[in-house]
N, C-alpha and C. Protein backbone atom coordinates (compact mmCIF):
# COMPACT_ATOMS: atom_id res chain seq x y z
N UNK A 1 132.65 25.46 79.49
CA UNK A 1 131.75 26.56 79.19
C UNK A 1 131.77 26.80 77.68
N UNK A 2 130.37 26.97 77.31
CA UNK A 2 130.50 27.52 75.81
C UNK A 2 131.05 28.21 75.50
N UNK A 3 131.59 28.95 74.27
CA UNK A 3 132.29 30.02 73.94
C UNK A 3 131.45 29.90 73.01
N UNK A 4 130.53 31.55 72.49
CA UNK A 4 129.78 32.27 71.59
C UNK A 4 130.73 33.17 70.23
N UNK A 5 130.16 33.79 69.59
CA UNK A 5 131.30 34.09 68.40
C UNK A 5 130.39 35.24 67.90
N UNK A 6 130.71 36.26 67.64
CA UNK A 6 130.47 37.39 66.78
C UNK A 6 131.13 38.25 66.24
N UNK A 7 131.29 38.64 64.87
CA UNK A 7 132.49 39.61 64.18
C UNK A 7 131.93 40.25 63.13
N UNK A 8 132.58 40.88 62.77
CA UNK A 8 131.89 41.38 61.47
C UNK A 8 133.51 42.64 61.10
N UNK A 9 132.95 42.96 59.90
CA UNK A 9 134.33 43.71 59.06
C UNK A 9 133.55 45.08 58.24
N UNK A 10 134.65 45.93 57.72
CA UNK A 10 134.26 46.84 57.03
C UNK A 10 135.68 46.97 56.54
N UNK A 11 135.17 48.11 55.27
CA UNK A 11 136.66 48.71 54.45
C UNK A 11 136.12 50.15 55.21
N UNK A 12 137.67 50.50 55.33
CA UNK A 12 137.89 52.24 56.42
C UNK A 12 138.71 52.58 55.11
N UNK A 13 138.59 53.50 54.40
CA UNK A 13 139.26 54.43 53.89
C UNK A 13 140.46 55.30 54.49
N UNK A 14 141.45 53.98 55.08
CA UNK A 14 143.04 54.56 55.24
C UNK A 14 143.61 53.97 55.75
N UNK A 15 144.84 53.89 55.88
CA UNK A 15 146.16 53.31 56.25
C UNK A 15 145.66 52.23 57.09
N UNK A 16 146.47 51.35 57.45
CA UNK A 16 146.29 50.42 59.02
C UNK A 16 146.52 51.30 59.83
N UNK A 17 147.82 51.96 59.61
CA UNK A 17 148.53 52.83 60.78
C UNK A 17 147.25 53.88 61.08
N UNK A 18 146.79 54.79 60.47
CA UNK A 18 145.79 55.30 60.72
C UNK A 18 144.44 54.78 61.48
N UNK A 19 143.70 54.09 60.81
CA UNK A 19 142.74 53.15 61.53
C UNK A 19 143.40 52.65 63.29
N UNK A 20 144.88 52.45 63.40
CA UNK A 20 144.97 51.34 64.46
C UNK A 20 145.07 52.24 64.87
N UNK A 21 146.05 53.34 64.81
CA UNK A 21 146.15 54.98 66.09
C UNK A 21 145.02 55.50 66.79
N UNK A 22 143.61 55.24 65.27
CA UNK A 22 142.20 55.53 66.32
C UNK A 22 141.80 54.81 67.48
N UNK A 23 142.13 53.43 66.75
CA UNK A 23 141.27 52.87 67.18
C UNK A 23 141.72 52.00 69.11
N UNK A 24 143.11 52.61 68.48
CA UNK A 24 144.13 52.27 70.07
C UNK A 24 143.67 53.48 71.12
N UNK A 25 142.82 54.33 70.85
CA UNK A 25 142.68 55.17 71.78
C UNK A 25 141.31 55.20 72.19
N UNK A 26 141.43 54.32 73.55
CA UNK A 26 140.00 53.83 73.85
C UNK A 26 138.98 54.24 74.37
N UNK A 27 139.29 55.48 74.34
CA UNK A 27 137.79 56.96 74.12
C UNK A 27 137.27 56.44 73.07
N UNK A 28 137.34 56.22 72.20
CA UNK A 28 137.48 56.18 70.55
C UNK A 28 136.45 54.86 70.71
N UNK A 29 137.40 54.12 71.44
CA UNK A 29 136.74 52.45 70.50
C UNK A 29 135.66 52.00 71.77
N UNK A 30 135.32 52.78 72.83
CA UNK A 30 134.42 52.11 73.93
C UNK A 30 133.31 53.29 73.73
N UNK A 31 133.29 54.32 72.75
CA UNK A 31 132.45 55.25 73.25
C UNK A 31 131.02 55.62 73.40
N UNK A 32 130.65 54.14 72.67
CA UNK A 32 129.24 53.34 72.64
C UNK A 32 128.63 53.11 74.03
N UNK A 33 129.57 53.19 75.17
CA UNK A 33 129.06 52.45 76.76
C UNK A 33 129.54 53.55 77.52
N UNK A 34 129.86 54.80 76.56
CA UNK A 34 129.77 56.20 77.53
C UNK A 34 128.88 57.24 77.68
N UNK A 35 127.66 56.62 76.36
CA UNK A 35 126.97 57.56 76.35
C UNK A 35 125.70 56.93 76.48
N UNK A 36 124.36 57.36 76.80
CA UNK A 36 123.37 56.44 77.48
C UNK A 36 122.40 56.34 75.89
N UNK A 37 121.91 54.73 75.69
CA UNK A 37 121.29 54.26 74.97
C UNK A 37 119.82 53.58 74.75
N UNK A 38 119.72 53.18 74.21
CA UNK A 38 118.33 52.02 74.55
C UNK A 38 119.34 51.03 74.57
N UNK A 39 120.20 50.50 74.25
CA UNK A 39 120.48 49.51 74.72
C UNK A 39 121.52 48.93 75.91
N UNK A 40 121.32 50.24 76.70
CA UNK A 40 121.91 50.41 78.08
C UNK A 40 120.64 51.16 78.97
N UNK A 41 119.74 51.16 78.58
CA UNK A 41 118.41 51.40 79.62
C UNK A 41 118.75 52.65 80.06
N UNK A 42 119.02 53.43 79.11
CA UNK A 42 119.24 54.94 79.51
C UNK A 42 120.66 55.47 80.02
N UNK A 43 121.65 54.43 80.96
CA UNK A 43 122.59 54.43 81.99
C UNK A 43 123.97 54.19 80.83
N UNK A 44 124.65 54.81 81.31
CA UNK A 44 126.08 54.51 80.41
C UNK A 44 127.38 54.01 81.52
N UNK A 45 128.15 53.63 81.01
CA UNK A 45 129.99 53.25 81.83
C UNK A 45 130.74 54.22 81.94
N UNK A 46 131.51 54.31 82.98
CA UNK A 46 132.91 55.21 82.74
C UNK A 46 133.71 54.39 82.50
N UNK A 47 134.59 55.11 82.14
CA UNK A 47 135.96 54.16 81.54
C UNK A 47 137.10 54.64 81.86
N UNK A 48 138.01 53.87 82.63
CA UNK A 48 138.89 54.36 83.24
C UNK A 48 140.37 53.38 82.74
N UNK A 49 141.42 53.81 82.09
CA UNK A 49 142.43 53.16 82.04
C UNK A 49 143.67 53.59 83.05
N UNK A 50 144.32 52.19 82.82
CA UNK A 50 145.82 52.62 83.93
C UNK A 50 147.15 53.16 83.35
N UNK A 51 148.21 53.38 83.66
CA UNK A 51 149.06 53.82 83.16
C UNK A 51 149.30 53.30 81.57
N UNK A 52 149.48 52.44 81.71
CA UNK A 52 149.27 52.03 79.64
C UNK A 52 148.13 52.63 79.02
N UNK A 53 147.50 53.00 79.71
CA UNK A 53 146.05 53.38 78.46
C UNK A 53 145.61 52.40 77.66
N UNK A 54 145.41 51.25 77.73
CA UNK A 54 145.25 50.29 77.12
C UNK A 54 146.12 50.05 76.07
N UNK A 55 147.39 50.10 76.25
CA UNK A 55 148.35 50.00 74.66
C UNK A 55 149.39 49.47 74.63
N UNK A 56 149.23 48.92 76.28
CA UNK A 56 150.28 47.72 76.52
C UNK A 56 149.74 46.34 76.76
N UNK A 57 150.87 45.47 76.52
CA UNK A 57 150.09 44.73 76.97
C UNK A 57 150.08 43.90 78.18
N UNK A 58 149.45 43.84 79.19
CA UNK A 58 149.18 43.96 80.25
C UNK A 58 148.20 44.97 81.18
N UNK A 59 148.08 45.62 80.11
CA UNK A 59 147.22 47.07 80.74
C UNK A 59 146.28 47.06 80.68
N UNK A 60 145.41 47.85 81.79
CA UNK A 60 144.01 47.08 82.17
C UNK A 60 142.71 48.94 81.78
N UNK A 61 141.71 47.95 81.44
CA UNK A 61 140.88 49.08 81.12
C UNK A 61 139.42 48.94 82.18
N UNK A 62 139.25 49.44 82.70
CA UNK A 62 138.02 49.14 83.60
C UNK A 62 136.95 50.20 83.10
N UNK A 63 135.45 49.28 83.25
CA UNK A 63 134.34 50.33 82.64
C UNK A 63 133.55 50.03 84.29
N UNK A 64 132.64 50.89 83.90
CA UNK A 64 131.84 50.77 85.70
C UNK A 64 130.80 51.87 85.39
N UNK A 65 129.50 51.39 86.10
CA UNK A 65 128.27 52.24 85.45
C UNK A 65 126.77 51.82 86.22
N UNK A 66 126.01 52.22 85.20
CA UNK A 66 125.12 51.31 85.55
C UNK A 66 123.88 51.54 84.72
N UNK A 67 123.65 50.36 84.33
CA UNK A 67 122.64 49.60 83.30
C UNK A 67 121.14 49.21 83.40
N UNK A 68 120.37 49.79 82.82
CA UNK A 68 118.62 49.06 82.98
C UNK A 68 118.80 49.34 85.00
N UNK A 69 119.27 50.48 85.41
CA UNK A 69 119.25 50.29 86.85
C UNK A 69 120.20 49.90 87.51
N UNK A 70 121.16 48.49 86.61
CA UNK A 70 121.68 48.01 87.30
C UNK A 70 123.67 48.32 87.67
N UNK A 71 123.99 48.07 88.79
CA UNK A 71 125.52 48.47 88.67
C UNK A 71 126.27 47.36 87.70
N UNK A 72 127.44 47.75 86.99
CA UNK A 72 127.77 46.78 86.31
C UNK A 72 129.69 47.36 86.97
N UNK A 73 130.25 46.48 86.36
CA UNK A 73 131.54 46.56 86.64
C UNK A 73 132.02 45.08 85.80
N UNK A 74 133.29 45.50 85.15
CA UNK A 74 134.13 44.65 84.44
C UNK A 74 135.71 45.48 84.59
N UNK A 75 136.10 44.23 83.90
CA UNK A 75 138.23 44.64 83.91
C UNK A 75 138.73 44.13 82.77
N UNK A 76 139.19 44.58 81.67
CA UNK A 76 139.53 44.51 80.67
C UNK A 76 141.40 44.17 80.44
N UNK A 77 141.94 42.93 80.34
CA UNK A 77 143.33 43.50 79.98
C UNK A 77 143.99 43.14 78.68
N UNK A 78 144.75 44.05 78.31
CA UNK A 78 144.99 43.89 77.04
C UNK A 78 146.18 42.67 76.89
N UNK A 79 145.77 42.04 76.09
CA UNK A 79 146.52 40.41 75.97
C UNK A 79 147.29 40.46 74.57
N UNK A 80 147.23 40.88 73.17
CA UNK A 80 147.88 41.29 72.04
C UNK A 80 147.83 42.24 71.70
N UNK A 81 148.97 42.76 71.69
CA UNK A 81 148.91 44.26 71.07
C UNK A 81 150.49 44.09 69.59
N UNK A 82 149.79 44.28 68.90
CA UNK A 82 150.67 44.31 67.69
C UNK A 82 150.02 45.33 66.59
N UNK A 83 150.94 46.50 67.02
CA UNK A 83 150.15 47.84 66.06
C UNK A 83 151.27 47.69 64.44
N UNK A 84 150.30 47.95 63.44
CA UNK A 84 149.08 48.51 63.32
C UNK A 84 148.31 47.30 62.86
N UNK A 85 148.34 46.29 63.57
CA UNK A 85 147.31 45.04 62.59
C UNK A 85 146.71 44.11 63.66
N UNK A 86 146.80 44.31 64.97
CA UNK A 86 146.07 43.10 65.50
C UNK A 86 146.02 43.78 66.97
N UNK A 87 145.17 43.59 67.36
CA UNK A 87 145.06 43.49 69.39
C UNK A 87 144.14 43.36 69.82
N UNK A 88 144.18 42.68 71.20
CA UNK A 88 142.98 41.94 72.10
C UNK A 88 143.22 42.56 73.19
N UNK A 89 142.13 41.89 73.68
CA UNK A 89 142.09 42.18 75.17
C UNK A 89 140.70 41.19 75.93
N UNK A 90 141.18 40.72 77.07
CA UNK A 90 139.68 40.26 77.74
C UNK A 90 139.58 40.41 79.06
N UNK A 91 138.35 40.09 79.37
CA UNK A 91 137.66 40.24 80.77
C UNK A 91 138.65 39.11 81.78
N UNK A 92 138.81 39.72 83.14
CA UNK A 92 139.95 39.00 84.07
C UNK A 92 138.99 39.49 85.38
N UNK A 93 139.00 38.81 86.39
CA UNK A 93 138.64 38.60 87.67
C UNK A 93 137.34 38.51 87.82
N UNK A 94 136.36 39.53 88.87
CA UNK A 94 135.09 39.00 89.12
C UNK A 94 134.47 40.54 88.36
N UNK A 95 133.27 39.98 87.21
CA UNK A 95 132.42 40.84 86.59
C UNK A 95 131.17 41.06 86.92
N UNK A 96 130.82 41.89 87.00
CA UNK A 96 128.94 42.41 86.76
C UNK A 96 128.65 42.56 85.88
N UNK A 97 127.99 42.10 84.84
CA UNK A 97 127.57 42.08 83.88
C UNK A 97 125.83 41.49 83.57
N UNK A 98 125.20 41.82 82.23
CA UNK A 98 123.87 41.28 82.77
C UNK A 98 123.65 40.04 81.39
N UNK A 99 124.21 40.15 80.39
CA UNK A 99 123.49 39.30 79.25
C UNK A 99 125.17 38.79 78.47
N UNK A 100 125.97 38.94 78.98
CA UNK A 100 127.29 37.90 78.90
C UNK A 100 128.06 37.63 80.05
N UNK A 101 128.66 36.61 79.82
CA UNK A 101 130.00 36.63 80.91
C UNK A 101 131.41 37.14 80.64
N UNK A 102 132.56 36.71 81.14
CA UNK A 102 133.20 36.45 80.56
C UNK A 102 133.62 36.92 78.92
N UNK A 103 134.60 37.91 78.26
CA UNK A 103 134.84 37.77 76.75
C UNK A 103 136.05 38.26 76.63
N UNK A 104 136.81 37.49 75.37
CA UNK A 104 137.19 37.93 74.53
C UNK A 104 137.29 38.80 73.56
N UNK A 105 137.67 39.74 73.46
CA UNK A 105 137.73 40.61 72.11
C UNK A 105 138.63 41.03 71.23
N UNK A 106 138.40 41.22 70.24
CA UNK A 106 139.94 41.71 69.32
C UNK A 106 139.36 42.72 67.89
N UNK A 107 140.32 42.91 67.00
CA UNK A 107 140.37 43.72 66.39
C UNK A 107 142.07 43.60 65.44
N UNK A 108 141.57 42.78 63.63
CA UNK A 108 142.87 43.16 63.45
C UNK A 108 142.57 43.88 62.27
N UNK A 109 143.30 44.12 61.25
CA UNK A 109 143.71 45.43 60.70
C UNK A 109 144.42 44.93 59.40
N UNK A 110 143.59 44.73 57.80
CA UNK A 110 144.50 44.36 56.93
C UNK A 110 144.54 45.57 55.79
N UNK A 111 145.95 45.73 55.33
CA UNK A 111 145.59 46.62 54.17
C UNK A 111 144.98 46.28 53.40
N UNK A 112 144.44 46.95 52.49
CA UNK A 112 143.91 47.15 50.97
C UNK A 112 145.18 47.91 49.84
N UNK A 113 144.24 48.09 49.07
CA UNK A 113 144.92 49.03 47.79
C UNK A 113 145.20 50.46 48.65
N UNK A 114 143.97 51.27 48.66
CA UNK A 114 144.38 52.34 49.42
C UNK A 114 143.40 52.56 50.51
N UNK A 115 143.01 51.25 51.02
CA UNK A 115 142.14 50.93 52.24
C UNK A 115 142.87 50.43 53.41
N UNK A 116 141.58 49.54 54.34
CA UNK A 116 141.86 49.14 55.23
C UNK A 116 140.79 47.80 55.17
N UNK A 117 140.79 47.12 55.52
CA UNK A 117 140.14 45.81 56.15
C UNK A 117 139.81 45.70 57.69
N UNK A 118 138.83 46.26 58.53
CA UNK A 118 138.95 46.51 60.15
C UNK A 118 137.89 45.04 60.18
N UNK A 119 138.18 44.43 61.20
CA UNK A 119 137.54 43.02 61.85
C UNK A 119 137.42 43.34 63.30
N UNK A 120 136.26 43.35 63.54
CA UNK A 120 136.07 43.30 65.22
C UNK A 120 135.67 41.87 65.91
N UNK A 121 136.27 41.52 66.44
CA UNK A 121 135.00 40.47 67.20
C UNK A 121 134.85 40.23 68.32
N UNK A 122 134.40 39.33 68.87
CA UNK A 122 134.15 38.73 70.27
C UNK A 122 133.66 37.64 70.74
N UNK A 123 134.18 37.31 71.39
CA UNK A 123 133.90 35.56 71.62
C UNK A 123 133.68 35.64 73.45
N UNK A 124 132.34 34.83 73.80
CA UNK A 124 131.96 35.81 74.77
C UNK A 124 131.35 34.02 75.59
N UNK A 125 131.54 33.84 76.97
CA UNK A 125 130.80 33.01 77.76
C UNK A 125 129.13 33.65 78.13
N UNK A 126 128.19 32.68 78.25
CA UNK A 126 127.23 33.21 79.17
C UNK A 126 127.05 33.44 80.56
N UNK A 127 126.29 34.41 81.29
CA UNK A 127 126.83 34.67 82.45
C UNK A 127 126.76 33.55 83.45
N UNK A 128 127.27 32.68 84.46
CA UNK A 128 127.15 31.83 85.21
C UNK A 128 125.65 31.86 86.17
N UNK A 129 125.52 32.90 86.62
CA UNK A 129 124.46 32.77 87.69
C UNK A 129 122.66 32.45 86.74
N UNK A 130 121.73 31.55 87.13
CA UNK A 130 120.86 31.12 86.49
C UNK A 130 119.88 32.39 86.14
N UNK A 131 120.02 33.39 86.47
CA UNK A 131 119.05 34.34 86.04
C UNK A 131 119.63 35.30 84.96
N UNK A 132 120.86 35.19 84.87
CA UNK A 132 121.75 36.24 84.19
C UNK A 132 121.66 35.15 82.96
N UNK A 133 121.64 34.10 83.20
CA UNK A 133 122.38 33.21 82.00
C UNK A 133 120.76 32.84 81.24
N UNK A 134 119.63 33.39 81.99
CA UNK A 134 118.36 33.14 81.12
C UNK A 134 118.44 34.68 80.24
N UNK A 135 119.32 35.82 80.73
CA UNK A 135 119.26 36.67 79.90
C UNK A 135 119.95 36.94 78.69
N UNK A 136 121.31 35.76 79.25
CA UNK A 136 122.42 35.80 77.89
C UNK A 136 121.82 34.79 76.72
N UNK A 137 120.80 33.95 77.19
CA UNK A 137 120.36 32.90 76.29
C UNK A 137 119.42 33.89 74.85
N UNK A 138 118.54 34.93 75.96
CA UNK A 138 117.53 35.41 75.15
C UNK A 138 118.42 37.16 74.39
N UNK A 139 119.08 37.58 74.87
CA UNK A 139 120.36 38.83 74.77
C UNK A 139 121.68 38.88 74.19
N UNK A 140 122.09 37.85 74.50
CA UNK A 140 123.47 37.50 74.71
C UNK A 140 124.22 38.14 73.32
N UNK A 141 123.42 37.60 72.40
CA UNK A 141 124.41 37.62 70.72
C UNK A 141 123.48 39.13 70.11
N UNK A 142 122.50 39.53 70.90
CA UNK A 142 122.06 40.82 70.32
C UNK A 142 123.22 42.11 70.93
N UNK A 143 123.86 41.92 72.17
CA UNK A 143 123.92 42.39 72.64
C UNK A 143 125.80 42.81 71.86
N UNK A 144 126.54 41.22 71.93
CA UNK A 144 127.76 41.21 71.29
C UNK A 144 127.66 41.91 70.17
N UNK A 145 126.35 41.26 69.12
CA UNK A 145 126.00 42.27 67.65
C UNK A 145 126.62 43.31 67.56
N UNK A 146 125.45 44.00 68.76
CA UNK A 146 125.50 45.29 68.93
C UNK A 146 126.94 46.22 69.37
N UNK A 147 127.73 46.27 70.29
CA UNK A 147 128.86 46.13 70.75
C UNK A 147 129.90 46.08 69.67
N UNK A 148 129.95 45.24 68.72
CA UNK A 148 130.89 44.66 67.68
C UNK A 148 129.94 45.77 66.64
N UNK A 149 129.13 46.06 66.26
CA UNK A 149 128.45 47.45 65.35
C UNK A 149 128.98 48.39 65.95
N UNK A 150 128.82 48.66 66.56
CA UNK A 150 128.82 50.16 67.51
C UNK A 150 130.20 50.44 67.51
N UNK A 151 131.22 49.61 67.49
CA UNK A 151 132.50 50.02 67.52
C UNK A 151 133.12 50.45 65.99
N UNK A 152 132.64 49.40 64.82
CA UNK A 152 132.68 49.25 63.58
C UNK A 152 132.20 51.29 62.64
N UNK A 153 130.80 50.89 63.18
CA UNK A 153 130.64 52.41 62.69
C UNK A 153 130.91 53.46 63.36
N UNK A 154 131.23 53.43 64.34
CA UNK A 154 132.15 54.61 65.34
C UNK A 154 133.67 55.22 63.94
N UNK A 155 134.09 53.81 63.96
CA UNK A 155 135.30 53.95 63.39
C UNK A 155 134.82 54.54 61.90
N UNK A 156 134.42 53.60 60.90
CA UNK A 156 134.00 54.04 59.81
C UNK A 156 133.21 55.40 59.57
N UNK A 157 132.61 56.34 60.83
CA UNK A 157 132.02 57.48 60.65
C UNK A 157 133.29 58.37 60.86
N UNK A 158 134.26 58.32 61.50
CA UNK A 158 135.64 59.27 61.67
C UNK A 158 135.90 59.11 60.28
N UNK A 159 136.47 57.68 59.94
CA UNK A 159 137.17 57.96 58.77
C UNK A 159 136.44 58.40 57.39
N UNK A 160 135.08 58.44 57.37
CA UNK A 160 134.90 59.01 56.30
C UNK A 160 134.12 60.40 56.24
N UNK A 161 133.91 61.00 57.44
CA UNK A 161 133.26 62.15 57.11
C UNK A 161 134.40 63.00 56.72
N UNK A 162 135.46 63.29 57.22
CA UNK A 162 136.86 63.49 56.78
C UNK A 162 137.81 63.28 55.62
N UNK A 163 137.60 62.05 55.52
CA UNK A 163 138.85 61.21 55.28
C UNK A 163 139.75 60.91 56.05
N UNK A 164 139.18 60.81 57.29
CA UNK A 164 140.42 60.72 58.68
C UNK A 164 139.96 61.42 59.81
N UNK A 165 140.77 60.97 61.29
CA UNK A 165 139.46 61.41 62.20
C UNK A 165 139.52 62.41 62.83
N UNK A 166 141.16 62.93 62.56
CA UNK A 166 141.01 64.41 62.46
C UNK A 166 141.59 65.50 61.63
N UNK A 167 141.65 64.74 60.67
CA UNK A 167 141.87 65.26 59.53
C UNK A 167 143.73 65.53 59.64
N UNK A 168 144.45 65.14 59.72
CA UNK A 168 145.40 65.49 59.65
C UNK A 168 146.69 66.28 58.58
């Protein structure tokens, strides 16, 4: 199966430790697929974590919703966790999804002078079934884009309307 690729970076105005504390709290970093969009056809996810809260690793994050109409369901588990500079997590068992399959994702974390360096990405299969996978052909990398933005300026709007995301 192919594996697809999308990332992108920004400078966050603070610590790693700062940036990674947000960004480990996955209200925070999913909150793009909780609230309804155009590019969720109006419909948003819940998001439900298990006893880790996503901050172990092994710990599973499940979203569940429903999209352009449709029900979606995925399972997220976290596979690296090394705070404050690196962690993943990917999709495990059977997904609903409509314009990827299968992904990878991560997020690491380099200092600066008195910055941060944040990298998101995702590396993502197309969906297997022939109608889903005519949507990941024509969707697929708008969709990761998007996803990999949406998390990026989530973060970068905490840390700078502030200087931090809640001002501490």
């Amino acid at each position: 199966m192919e594996i697809r690729h999308y990332e992108d970076s920004v400078i966050i105005p603070a610590s790693p430790r700062q940036v990674f504390e947000y960004v480990d709290d996955h209200s925070h970093f999913s909150s793009h697929m909780s609230k309804p969009s155009l590019m969720t056809g109006g419909g948003r996810m819940d998001v439900q974590t298990d006893a880790g809260h996503g901050q172990t690793i092994g710990s599973h994050i499940r979203l569940s919703g429903k999209v352009f109409g449709t029900n979606l369901f995925l399972d997220e588990v976290i596979t690296k966790y090394e705070p404050p500079h690196h962690k993943e997590w990917q999709t495990v068992g059977n997904l609903r999804l409509l314009a990827i399959g299968h992904y990878r994702m991560g997020l690491e974390i380099n200092p600066g002078n008195e910055d941060s360096r944040l990298r998101v990405f995702i590396d993502y299969e197309l969906p297997k079934s022939l109608s889903q996978r005519l949507l990941g052909y024509l969707f697929g990398r708008m969709y990761a884009k998007w996803c990999v933005k949406q998390i990026i300026s989530t973060v970068q709007a905490a840390f700078t309307q502030r200087r931090g995301p809640e001002a501490k």
